[in-house]
N, C-alpha and C. Protein backbone atom coordinates (compact mmCIF):
# COMPACT_ATOMS: atom_id res chain seq x y z
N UNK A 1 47.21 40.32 94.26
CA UNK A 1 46.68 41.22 93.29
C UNK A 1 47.07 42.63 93.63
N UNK A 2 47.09 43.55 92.75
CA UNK A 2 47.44 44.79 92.90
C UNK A 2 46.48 45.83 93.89
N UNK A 3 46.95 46.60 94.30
CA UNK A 3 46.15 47.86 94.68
C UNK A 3 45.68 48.61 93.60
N UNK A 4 44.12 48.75 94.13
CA UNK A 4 43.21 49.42 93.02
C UNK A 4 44.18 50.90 92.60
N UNK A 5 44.47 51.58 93.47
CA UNK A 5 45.13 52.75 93.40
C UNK A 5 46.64 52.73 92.73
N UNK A 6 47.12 51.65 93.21
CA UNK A 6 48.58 51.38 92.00
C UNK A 6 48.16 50.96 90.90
N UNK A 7 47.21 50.22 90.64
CA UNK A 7 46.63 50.50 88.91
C UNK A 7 46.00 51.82 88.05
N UNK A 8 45.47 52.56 89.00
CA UNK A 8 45.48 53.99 88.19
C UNK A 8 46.30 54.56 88.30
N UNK A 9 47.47 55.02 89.35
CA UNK A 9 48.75 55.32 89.15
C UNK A 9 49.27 54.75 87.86
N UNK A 10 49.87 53.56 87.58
CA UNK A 10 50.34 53.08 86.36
C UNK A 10 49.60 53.44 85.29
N UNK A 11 48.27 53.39 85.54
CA UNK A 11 47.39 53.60 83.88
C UNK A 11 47.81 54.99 83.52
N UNK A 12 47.81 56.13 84.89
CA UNK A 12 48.12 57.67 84.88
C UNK A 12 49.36 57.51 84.12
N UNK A 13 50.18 56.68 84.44
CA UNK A 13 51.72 57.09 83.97
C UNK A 13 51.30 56.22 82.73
N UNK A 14 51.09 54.90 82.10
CA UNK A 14 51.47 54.72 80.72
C UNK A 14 50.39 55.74 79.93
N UNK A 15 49.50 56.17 80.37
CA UNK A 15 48.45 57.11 79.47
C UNK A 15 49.35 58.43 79.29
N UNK A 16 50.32 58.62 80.39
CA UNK A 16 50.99 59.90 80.05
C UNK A 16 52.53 59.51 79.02
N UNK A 17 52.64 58.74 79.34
CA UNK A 17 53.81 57.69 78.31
C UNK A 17 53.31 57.70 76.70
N UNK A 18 52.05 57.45 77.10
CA UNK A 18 51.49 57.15 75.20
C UNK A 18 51.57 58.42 74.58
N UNK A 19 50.99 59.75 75.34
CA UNK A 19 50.54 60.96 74.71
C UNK A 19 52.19 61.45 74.48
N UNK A 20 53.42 61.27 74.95
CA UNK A 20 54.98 61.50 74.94
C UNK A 20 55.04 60.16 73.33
N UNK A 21 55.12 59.62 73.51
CA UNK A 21 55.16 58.63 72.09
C UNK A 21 54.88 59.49 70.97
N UNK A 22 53.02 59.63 71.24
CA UNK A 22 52.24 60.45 69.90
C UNK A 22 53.25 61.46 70.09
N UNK A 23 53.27 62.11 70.75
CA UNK A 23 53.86 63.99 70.60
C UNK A 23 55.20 63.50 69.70
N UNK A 24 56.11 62.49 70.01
CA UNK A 24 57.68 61.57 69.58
C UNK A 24 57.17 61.54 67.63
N UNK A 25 56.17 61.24 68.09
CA UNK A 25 56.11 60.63 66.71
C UNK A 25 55.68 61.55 65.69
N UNK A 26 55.09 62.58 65.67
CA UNK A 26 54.49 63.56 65.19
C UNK A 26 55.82 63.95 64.14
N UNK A 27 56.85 64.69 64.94
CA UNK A 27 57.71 64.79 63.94
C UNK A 27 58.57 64.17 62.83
N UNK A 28 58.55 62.67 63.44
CA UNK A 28 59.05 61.86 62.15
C UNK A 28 57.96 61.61 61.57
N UNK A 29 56.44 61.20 61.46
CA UNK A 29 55.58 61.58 60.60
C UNK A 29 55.71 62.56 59.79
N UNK A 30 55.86 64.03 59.99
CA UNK A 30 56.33 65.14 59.27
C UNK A 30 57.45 64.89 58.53
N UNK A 31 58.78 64.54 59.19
CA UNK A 31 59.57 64.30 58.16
C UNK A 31 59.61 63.11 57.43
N UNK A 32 58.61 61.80 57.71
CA UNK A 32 58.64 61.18 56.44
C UNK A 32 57.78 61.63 55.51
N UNK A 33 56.72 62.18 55.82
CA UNK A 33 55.84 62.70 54.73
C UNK A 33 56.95 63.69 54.05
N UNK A 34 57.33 64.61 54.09
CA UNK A 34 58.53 65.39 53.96
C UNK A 34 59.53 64.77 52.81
N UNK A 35 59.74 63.91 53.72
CA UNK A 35 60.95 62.63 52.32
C UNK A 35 60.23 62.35 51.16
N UNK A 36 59.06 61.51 51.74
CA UNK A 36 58.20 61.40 50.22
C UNK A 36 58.15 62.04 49.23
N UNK A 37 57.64 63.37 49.94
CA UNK A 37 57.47 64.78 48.60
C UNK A 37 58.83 64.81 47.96
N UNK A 38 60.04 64.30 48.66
CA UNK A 38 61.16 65.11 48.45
C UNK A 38 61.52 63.87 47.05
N UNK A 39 61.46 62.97 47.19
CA UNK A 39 61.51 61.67 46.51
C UNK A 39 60.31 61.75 45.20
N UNK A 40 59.04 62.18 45.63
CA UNK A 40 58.23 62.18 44.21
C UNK A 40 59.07 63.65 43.30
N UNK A 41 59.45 64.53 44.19
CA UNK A 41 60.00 65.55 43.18
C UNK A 41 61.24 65.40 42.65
N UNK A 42 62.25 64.24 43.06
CA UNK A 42 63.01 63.70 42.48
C UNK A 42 63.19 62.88 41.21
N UNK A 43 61.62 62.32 41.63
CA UNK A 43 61.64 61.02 40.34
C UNK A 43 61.17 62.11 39.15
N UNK A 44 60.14 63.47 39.36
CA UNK A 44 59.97 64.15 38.53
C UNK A 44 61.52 64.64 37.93
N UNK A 45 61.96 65.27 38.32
CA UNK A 45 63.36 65.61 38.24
C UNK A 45 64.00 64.67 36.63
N UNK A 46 63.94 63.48 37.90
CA UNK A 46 64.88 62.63 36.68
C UNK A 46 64.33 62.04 35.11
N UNK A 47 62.72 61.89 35.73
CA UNK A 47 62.03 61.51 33.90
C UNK A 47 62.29 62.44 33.16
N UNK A 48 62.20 63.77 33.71
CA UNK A 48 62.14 65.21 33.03
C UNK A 48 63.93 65.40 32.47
N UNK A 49 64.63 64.87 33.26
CA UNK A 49 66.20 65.00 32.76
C UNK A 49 66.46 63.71 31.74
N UNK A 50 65.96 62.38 31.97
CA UNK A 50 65.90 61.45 30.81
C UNK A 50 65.22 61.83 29.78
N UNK A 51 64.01 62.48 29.71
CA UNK A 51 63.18 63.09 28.25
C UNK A 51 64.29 63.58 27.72
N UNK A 52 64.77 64.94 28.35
CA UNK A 52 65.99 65.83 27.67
C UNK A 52 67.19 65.32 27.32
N UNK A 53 67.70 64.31 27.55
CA UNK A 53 68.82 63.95 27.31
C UNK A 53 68.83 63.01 25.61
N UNK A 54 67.42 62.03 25.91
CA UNK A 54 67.24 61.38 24.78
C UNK A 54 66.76 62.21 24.02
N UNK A 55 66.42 63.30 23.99
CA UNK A 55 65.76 64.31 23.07
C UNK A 55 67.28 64.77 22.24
N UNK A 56 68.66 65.12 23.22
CA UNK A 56 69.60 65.55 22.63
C UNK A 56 70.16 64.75 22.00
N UNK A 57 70.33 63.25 22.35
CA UNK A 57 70.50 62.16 21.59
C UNK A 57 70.12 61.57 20.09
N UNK A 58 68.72 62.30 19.90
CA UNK A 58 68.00 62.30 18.98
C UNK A 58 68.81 62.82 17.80
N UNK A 59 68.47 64.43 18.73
CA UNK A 59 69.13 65.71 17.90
C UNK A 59 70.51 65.04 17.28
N UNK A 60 71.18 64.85 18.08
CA UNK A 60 72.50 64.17 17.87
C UNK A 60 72.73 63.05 16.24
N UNK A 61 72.18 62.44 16.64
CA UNK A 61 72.32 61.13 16.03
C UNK A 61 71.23 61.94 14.45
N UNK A 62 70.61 63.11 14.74
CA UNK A 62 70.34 63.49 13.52
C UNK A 62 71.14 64.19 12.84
N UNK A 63 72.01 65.05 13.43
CA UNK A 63 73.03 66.12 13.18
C UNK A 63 73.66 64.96 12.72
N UNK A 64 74.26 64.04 12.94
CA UNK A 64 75.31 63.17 12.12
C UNK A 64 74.97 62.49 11.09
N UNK A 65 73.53 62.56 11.28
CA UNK A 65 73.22 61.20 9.83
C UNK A 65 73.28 62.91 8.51
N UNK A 66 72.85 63.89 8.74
CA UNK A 66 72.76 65.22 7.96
C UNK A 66 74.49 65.48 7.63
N UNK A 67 75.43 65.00 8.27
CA UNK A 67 76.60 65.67 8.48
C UNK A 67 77.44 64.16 6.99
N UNK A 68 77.00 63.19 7.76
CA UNK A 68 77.59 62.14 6.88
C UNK A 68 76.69 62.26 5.51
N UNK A 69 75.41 62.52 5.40
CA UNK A 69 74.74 62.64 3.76
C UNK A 69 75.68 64.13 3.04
N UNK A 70 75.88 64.70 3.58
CA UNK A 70 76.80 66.33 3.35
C UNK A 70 78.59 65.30 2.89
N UNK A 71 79.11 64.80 3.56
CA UNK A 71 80.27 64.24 3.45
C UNK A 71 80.00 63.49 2.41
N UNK A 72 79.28 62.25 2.03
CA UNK A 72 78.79 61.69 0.86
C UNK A 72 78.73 62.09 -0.28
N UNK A 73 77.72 63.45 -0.11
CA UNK A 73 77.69 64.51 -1.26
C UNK A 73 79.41 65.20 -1.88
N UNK A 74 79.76 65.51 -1.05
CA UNK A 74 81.22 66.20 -1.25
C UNK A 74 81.67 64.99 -1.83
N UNK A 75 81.90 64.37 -1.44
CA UNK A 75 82.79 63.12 -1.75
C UNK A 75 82.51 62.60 -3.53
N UNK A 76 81.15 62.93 -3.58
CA UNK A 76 80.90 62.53 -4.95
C UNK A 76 81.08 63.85 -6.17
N UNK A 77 80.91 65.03 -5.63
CA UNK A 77 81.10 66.20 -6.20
C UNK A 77 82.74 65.80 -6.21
N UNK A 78 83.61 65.86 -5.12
CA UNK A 78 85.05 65.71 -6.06
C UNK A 78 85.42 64.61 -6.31
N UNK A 79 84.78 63.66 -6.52
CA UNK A 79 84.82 62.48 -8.07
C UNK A 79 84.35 63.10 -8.61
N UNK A 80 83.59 63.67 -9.10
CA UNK A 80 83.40 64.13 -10.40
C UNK A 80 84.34 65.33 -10.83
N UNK A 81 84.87 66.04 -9.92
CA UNK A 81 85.84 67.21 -10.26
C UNK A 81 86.99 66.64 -10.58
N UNK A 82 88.02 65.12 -9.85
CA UNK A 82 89.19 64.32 -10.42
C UNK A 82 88.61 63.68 -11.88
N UNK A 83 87.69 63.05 -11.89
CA UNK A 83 87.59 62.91 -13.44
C UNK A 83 87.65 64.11 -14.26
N UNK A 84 86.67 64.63 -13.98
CA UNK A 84 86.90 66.00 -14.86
C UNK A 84 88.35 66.70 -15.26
N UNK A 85 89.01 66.40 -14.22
CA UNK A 85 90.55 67.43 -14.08
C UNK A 85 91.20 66.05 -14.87
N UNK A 86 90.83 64.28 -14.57
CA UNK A 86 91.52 63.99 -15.05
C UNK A 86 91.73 64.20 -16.86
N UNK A 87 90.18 64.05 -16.92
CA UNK A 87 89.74 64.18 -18.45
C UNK A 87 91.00 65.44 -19.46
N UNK A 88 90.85 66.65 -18.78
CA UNK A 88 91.18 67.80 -18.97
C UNK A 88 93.02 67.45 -18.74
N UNK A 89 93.78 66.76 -17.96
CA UNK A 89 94.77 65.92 -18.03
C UNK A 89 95.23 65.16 -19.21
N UNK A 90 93.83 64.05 -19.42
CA UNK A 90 94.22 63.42 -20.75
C UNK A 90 94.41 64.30 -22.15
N UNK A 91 93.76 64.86 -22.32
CA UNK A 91 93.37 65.79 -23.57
C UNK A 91 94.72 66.50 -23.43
N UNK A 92 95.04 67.60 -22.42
CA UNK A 92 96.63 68.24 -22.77
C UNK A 92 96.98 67.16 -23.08
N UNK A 93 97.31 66.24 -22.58
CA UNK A 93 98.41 64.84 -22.85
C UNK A 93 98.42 64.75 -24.09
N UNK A 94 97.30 64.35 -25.17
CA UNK A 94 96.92 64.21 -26.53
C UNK A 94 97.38 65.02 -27.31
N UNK A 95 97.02 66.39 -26.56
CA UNK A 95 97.71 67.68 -27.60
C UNK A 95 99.00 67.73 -27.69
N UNK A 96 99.91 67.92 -26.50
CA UNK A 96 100.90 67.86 -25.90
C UNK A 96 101.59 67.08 -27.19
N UNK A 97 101.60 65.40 -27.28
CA UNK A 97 101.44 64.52 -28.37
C UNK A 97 101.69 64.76 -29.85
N UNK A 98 100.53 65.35 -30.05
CA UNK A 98 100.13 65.73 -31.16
C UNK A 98 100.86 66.96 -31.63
N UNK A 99 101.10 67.52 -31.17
CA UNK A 99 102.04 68.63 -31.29
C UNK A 99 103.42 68.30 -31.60
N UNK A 100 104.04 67.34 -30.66
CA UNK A 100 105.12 66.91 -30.85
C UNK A 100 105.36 66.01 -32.11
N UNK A 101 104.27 65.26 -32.86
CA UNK A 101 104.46 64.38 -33.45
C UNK A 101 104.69 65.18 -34.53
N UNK A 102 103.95 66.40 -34.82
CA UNK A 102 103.88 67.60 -35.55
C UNK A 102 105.25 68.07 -35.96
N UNK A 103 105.88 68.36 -34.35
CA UNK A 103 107.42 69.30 -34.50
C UNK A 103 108.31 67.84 -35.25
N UNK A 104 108.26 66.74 -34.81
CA UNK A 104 109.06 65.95 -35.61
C UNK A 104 108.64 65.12 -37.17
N UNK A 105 107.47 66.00 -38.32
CA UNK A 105 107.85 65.20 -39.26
C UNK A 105 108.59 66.37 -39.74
């Protein structure tokens, strides 16, 4: 069996071993708490950059449906301006015609 006195020697030294551990450990405690924060202000970060992005997406996809009802519109305004021009086409044509049928009796 041991000497009473080499067992408090050893207890002296791992009791001074443990308080070197705690003191060891203190700072990676700090820096994982540290990471954490750094990680919850990340995930803030990124919901806050996904809101905005689908927000511009939105915008987006509204600007085009406004852009294609505008193109639609045009599109039907000059159909109606080629008929019109054609109309105004036919009619000289008629006169045009009519005129001539005129110069030859």
């Amino acid at each position: 069996m041991s000497n009473p006195s080499d067992v408090e020697a050893r207890l002296s030294a791992l009791e001074a071993r443990m308080e070197e551990v705690a003191a060891d450990a203190a700072p990676a405690q700090h820096l994982a708490a540290a990471r954490d924060r750094d990680l919850a202000d990340l995930g803030v970060k990124v919901d806050a950059n996904r809101s905005a992005i689908n927000a511009l997406g939105e915008q987006t996809a509204s600007g085009f449906e406004e852009t294609r009802k505008g193109f639609a519109e045009m599109r039907g305004k000059f159909d109606q301006l080629a008929a019109g021009q054609q109309h105004i086409a036919d009619m000289l044509t008629t006169l045009i015609s009519a005129q001539d049928d005129q110069g030859n009796r």
